[in-house]
N, C-alpha and C. Protein backbone atom coordinates (compact mmCIF):
# COMPACT_ATOMS: atom_id res chain seq x y z
N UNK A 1 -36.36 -66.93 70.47
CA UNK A 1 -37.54 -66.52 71.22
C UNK A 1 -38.80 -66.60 70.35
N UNK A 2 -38.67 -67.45 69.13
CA UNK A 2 -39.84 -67.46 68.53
C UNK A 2 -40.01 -65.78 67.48
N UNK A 3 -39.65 -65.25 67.28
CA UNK A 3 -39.91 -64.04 66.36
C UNK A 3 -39.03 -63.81 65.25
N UNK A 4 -39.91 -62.77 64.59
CA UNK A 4 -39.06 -62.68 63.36
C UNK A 4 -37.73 -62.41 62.79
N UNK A 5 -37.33 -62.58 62.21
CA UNK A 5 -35.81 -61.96 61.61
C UNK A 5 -36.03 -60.22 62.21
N UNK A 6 -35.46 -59.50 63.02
CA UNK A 6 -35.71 -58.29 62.54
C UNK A 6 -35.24 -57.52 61.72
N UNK A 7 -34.46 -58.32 60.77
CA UNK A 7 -33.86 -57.98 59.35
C UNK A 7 -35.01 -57.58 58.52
N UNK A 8 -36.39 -58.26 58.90
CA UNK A 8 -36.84 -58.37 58.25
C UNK A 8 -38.38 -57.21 58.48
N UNK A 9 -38.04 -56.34 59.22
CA UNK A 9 -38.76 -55.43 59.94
C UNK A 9 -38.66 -54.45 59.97
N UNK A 10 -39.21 -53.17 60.00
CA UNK A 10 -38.89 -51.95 59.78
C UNK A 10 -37.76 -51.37 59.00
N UNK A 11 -36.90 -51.40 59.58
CA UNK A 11 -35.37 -50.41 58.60
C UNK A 11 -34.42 -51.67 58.17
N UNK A 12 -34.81 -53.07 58.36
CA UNK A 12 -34.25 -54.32 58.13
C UNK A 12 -32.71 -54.12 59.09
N UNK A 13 -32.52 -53.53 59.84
CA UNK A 13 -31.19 -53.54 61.02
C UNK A 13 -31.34 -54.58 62.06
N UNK A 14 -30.49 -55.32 62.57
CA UNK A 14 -30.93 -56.45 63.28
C UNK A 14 -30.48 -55.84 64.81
N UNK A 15 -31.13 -54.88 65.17
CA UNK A 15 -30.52 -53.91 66.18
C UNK A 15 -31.71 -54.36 66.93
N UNK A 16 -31.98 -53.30 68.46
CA UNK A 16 -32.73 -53.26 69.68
C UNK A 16 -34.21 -53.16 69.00
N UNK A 17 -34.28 -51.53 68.22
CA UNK A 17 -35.20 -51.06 67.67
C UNK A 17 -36.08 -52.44 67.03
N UNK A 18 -35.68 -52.77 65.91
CA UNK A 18 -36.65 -53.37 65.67
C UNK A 18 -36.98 -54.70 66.00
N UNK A 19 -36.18 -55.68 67.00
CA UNK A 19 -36.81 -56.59 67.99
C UNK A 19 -37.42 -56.01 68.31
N UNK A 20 -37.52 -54.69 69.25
CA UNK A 20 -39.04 -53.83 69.71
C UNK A 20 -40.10 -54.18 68.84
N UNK A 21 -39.90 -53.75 67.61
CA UNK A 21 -41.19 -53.75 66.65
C UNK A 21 -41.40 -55.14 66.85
N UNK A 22 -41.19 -55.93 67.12
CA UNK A 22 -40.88 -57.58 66.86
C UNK A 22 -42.46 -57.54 67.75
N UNK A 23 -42.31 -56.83 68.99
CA UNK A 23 -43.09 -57.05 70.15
C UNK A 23 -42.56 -57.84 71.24
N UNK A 24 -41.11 -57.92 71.05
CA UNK A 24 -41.02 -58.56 72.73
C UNK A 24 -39.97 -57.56 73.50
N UNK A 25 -39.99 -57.26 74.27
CA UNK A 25 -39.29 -55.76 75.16
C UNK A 25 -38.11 -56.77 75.65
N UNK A 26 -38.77 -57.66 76.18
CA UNK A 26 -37.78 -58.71 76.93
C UNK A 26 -36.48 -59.22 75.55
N UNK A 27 -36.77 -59.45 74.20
CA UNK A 27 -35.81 -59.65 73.30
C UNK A 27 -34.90 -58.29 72.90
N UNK A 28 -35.84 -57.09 72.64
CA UNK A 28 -35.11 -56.12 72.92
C UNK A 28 -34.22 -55.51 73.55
N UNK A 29 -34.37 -55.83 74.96
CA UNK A 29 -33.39 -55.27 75.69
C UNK A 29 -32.27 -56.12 76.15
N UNK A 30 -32.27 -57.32 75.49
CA UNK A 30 -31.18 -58.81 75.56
C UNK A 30 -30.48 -57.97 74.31
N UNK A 31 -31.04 -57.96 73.44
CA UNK A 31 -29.65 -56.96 71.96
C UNK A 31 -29.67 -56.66 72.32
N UNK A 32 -29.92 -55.22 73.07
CA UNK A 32 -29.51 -53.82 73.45
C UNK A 32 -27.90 -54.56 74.25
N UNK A 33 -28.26 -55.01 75.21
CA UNK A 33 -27.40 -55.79 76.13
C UNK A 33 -25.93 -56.15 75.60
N UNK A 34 -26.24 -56.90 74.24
CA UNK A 34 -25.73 -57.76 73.42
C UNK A 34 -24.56 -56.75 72.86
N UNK A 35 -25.50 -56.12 72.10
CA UNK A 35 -24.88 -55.30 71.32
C UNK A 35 -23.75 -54.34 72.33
N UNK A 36 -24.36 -53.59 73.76
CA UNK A 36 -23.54 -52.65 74.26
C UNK A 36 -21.98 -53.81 74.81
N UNK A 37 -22.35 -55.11 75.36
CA UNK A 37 -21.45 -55.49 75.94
C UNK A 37 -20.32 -56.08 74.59
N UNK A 38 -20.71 -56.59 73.02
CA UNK A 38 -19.81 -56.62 71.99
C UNK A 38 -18.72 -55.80 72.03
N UNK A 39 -19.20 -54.02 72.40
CA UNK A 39 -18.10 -53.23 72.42
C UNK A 39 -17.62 -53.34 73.72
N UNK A 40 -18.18 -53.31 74.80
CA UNK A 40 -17.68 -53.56 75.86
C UNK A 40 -16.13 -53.74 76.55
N UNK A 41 -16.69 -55.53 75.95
CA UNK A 41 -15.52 -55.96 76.45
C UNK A 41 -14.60 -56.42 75.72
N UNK A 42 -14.39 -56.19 74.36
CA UNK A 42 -13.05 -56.13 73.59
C UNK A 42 -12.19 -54.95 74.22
N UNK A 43 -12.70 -53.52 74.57
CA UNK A 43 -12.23 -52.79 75.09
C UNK A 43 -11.67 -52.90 76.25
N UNK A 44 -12.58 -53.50 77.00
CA UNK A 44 -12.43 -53.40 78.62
C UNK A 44 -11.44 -54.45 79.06
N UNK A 45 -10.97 -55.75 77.95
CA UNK A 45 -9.70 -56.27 77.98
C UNK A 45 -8.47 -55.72 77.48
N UNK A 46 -8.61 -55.08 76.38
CA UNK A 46 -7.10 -54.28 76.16
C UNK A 46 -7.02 -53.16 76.84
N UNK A 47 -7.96 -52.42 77.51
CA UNK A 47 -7.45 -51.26 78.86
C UNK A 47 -7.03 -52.16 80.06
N UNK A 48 -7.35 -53.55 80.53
CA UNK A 48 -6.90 -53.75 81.29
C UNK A 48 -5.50 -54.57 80.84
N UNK A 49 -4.84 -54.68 79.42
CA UNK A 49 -3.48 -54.83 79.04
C UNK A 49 -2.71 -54.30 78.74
N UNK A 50 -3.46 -52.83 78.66
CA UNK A 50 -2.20 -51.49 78.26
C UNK A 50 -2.77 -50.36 78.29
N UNK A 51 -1.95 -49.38 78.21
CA UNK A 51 -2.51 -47.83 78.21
C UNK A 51 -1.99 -47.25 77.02
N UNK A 52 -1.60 -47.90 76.31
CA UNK A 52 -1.57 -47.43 75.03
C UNK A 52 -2.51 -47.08 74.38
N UNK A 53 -2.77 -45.61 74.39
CA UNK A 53 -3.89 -44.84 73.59
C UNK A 53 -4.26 -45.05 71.99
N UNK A 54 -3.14 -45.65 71.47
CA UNK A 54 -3.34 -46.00 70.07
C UNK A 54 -3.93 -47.55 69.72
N UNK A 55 -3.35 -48.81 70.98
CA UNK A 55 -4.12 -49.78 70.56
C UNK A 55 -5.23 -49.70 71.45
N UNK A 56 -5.82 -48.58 72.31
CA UNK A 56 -7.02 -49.08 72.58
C UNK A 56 -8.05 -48.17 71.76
N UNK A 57 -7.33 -47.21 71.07
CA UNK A 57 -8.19 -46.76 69.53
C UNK A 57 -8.53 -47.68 68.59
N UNK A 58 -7.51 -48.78 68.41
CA UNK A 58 -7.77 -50.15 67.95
C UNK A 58 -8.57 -51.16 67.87
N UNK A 59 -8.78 -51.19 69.42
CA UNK A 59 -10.08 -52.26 69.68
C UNK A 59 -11.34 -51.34 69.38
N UNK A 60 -11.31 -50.10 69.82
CA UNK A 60 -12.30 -49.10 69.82
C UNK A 60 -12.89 -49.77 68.34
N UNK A 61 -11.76 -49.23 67.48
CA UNK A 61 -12.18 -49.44 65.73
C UNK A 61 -12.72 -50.61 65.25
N UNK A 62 -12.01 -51.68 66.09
CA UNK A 62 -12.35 -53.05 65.60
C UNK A 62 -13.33 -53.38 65.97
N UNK A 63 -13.97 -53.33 67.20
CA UNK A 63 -15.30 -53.64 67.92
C UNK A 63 -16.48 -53.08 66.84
N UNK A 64 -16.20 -51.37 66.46
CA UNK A 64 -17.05 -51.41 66.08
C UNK A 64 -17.10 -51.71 64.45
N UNK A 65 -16.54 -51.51 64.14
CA UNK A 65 -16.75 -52.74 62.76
C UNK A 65 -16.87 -53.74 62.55
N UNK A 66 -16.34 -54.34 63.87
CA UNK A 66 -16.91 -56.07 63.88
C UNK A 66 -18.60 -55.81 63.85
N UNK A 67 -19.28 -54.96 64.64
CA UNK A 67 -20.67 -54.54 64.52
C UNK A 67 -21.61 -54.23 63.40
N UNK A 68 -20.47 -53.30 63.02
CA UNK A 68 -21.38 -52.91 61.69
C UNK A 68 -21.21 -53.83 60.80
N UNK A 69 -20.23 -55.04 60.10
CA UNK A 69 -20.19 -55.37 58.77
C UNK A 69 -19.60 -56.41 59.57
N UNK A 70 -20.52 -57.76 60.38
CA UNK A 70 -20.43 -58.80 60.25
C UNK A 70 -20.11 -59.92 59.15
N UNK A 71 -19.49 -60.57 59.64
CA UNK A 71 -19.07 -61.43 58.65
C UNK A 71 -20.27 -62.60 58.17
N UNK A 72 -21.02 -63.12 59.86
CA UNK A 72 -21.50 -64.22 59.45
C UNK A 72 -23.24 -63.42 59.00
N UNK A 73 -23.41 -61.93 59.14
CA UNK A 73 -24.65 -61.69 57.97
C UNK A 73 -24.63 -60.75 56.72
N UNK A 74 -23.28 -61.31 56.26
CA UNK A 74 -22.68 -60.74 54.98
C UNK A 74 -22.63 -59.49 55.18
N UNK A 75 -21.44 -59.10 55.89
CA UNK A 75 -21.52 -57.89 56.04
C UNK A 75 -22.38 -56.39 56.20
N UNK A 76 -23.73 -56.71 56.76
CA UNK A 76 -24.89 -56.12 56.68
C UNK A 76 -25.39 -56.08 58.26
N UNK A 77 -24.51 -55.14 59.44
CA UNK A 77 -24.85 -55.38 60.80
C UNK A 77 -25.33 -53.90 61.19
N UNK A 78 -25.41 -53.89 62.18
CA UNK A 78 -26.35 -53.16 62.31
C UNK A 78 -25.87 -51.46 62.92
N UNK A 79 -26.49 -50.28 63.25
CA UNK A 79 -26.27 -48.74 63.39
C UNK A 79 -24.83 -48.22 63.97
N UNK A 80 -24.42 -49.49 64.88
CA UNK A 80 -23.86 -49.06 65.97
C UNK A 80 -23.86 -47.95 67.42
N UNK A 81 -24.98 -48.03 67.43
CA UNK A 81 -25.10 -46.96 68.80
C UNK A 81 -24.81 -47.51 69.49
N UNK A 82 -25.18 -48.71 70.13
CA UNK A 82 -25.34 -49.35 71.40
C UNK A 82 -23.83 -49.77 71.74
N UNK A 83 -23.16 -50.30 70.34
CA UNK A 83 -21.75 -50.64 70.42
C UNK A 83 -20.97 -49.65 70.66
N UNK A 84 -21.41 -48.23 70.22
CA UNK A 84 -20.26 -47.06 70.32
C UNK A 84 -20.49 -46.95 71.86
N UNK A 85 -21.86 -46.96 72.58
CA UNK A 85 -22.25 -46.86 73.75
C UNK A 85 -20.98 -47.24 74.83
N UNK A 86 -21.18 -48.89 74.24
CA UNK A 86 -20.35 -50.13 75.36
C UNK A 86 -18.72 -49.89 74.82
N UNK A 87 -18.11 -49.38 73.59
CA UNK A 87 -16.71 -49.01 74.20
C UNK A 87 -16.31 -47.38 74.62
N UNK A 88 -17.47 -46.32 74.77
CA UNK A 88 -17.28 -45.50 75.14
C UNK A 88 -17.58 -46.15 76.75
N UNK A 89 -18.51 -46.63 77.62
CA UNK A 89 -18.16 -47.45 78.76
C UNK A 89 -16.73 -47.90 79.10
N UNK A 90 -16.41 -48.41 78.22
CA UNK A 90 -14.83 -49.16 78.22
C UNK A 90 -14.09 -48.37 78.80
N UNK A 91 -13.75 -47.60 77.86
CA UNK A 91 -12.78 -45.96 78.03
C UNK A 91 -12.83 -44.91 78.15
N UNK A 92 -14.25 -44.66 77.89
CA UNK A 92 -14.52 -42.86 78.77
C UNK A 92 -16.09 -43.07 79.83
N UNK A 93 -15.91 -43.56 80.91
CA UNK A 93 -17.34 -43.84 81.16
C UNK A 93 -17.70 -42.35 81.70
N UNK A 94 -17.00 -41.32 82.25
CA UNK A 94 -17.94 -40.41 82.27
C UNK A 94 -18.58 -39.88 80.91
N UNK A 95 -17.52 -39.71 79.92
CA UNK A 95 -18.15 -39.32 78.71
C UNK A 95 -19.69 -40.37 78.94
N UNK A 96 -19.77 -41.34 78.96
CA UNK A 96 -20.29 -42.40 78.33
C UNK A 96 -21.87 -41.74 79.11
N UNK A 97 -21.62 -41.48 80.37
CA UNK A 97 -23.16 -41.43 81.17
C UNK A 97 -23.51 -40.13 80.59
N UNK A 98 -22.73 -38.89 80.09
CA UNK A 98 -23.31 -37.98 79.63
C UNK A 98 -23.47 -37.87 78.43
N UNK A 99 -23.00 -38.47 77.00
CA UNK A 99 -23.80 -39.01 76.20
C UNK A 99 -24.96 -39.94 76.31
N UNK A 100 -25.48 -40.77 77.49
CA UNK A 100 -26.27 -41.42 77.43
C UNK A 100 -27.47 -40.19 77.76
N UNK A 101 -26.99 -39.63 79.08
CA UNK A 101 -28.26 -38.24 79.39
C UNK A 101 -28.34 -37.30 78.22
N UNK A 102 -27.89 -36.98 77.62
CA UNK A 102 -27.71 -36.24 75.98
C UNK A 102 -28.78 -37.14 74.92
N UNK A 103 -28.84 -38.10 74.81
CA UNK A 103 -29.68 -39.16 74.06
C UNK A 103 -30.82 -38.73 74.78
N UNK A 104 -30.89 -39.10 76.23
CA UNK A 104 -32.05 -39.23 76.59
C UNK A 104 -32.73 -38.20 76.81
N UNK A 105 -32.28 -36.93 76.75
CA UNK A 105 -32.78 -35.28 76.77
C UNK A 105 -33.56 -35.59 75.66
N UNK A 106 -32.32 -35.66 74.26
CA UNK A 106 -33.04 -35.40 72.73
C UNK A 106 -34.21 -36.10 72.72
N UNK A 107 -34.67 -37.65 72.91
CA UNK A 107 -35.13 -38.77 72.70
C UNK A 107 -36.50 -38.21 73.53
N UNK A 108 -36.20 -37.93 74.67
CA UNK A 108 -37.67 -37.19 75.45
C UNK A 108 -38.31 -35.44 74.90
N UNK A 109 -37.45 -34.93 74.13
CA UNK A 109 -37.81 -34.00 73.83
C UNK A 109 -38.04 -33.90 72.36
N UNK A 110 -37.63 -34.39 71.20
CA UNK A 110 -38.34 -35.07 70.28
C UNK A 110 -38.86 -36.14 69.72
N UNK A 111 -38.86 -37.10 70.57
CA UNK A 111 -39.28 -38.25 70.55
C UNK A 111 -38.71 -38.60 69.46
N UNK A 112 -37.54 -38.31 68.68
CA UNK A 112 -36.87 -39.11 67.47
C UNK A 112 -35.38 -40.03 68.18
N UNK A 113 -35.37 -40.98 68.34
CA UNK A 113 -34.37 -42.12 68.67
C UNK A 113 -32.90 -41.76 68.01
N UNK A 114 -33.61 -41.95 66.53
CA UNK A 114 -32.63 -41.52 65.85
C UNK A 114 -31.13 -40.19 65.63
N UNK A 115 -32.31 -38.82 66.00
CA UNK A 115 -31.69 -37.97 66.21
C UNK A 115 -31.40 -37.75 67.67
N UNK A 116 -31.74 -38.16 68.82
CA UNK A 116 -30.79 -38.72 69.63
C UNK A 116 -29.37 -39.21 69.72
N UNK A 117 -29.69 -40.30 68.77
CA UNK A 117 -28.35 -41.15 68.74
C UNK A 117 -27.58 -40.09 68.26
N UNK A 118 -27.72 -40.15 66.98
CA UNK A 118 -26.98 -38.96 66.04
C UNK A 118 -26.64 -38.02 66.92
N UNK A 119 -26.78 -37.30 67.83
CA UNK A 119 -26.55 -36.09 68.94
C UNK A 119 -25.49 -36.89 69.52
N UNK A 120 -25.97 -37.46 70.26
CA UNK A 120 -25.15 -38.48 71.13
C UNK A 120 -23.72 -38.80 70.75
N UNK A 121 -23.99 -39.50 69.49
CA UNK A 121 -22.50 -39.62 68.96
C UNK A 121 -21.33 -38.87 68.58
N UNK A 122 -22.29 -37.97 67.65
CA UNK A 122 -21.24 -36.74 66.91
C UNK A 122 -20.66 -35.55 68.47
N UNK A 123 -21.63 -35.74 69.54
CA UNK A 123 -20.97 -35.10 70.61
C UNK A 123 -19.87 -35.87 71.39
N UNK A 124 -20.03 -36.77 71.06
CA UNK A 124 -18.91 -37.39 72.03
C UNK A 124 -16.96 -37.31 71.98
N UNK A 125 -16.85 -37.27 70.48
CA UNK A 125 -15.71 -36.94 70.22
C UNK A 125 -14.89 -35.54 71.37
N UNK A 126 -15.86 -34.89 70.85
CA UNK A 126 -15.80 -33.62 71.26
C UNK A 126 -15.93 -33.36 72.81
N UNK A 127 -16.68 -33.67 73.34
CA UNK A 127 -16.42 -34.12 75.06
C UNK A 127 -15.43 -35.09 75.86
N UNK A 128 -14.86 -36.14 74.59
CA UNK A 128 -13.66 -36.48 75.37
C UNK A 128 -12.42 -35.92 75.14
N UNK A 129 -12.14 -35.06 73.84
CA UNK A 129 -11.54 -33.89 73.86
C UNK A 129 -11.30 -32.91 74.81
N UNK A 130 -12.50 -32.03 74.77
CA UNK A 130 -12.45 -31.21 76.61
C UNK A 130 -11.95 -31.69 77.79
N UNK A 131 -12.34 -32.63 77.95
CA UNK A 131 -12.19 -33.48 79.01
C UNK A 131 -11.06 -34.56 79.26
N UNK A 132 -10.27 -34.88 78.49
CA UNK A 132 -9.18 -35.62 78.61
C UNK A 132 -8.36 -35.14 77.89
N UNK A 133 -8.37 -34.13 76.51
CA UNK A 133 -7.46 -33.70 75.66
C UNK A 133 -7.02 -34.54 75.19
N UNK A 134 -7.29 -35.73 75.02
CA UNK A 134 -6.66 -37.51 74.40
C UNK A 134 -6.86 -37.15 73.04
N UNK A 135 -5.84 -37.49 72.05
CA UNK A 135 -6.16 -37.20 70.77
C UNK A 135 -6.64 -38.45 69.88
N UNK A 136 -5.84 -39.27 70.87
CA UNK A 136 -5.84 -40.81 70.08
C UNK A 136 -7.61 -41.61 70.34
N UNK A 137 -8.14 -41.20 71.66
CA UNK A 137 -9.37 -41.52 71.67
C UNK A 137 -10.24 -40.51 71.13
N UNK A 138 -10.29 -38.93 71.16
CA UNK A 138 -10.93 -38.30 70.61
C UNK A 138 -11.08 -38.72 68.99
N UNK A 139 -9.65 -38.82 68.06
CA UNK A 139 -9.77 -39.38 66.81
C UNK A 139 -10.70 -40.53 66.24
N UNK A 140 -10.18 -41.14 66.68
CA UNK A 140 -11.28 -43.31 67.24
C UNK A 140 -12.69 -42.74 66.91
N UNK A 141 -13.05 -41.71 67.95
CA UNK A 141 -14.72 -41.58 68.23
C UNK A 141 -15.27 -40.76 67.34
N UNK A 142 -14.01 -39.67 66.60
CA UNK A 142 -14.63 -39.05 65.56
C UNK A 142 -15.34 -39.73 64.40
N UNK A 143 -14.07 -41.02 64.33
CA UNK A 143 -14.41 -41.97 62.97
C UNK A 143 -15.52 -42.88 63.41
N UNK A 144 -15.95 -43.21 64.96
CA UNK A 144 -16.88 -44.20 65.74
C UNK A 144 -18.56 -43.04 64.66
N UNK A 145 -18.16 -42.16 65.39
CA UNK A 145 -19.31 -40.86 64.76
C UNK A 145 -19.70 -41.09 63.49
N UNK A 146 -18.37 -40.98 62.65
CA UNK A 146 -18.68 -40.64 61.17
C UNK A 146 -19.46 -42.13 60.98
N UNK A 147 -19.05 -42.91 61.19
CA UNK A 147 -19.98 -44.52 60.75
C UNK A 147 -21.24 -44.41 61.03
N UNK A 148 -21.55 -44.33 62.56
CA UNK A 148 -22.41 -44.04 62.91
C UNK A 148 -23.57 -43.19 62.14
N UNK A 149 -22.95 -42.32 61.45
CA UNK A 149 -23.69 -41.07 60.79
C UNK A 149 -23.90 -42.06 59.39
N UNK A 150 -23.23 -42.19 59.32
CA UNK A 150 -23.14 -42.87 57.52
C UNK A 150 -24.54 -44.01 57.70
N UNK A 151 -24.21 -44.62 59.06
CA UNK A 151 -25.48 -46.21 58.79
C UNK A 151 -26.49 -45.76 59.01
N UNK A 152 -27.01 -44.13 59.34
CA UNK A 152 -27.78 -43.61 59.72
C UNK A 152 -28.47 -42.79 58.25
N UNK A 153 -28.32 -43.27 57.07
CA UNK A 153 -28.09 -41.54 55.97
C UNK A 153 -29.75 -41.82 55.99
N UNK A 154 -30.64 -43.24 55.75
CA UNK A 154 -31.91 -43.61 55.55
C UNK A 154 -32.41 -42.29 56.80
N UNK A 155 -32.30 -42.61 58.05
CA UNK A 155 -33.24 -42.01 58.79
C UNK A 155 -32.80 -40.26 58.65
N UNK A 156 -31.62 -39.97 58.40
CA UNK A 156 -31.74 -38.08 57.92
C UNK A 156 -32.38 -38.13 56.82
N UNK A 157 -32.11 -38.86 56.44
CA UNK A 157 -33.07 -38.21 54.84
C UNK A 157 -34.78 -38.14 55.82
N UNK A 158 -34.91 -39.31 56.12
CA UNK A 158 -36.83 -39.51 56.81
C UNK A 158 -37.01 -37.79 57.92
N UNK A 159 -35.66 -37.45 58.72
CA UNK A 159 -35.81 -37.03 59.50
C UNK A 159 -36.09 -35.41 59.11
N UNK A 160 -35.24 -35.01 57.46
CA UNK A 160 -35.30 -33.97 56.60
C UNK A 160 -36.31 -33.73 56.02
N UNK A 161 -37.63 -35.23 55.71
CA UNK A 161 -38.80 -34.74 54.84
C UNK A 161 -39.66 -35.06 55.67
N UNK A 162 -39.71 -35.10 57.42
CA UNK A 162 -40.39 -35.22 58.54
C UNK A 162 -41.33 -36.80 58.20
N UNK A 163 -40.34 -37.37 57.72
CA UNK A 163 -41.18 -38.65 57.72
C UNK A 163 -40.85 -39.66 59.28
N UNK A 164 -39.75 -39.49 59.57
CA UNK A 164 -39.20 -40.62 60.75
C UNK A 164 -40.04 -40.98 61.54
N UNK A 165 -39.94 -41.99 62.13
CA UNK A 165 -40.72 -43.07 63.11
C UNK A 165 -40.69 -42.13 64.80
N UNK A 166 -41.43 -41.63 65.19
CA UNK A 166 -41.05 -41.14 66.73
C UNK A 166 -41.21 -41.99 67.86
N UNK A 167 -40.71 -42.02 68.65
CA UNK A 167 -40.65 -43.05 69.80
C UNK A 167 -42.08 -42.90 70.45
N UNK A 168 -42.80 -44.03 70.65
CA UNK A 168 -44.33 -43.89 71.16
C UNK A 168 -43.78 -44.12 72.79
N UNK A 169 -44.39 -43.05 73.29
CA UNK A 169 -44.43 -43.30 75.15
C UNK A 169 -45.85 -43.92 75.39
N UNK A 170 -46.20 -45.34 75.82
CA UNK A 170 -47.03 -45.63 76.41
C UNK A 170 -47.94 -45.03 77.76
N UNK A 171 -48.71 -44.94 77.84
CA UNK A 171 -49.50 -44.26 79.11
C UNK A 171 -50.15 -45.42 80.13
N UNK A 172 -50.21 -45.53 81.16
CA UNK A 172 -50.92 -46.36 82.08
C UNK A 172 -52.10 -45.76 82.59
């Protein structure tokens, strides 16, 4: 689409966020896309080949590490939200719409993306717990979390010395 690396942009993550910064909404929301359907549908083919709770913890795991530590950009990919997003879709979609309204509470009420996500994720384990008592997917999402948290340590630290980026709401 003509724009920059967004490696090469803000937090250098080749995620949604900073195609945004890029300036095209329309490239943005093609990753967003990208990224949620990666986890998607690795998932959404091995639930429709088995109910085995342990290999679809599997794809769970694999999807998202195929995300984070690509091969073809030297292992350097990107947060994983969007991916934890699209295989929580896969296999817990109610979880999935109420982590998404959970994001979008935090995200409208502190305008930090980041700590959104971070909410979002680290709750999810824990709601498909309640809610399905599944140990084998609750486990998956704990470790989906902990990554999540880990590719995240840059923006807690920003978010601890109130430096972080806040989401700008445009006005008409």
């Amino acid at each position: 689409m003509g724009l920059a690396d967004p490696r090469s942009i803000g937090s250098g993550n080749p995620g949604a966020t900073n195609v945004l910064r890029s300036g095209s909404k329309k490239a943005a929301i093609l990753t967003l896309v990208g990224d949620v359907l990666k986890g998607f549908i690795p998932v959404l083919i091995t639930t429709s080949l088995t109910q085995d709770p342990w290999l679809i913890a599997a794809s769970i795991l694999g999807a998202q590490l195929g995300h984070l530590f690509p091969v073809f950009f030297r292992f350097q990919g990107g947060k994983g939200v969007a991916t934890a997003l699209g295989v929580l879709l896969a296999s817990a979609p109610s979880i999935a719409l109420i982590a998404a309204m959970l994001w979008l509470a935090v995200a409208m009420t502190t305008r930090y993306s980041s700590l959104a996500a971070l909410t979002a994720c680290i709750a999810a384990p824990l709601l498909i717990f309640l809610r399905f008592g599944d140990n084998a997917l609750a486990l998956v999402f704990a470790i989906v979390a902990t990554l999540v948290v880990v590719r995240h340590h840059a923006n807690i630290l920003r978010l601890w010395r109130g430096e972080e980026s806040r989401i700008q709401f445009k006005r008409k």
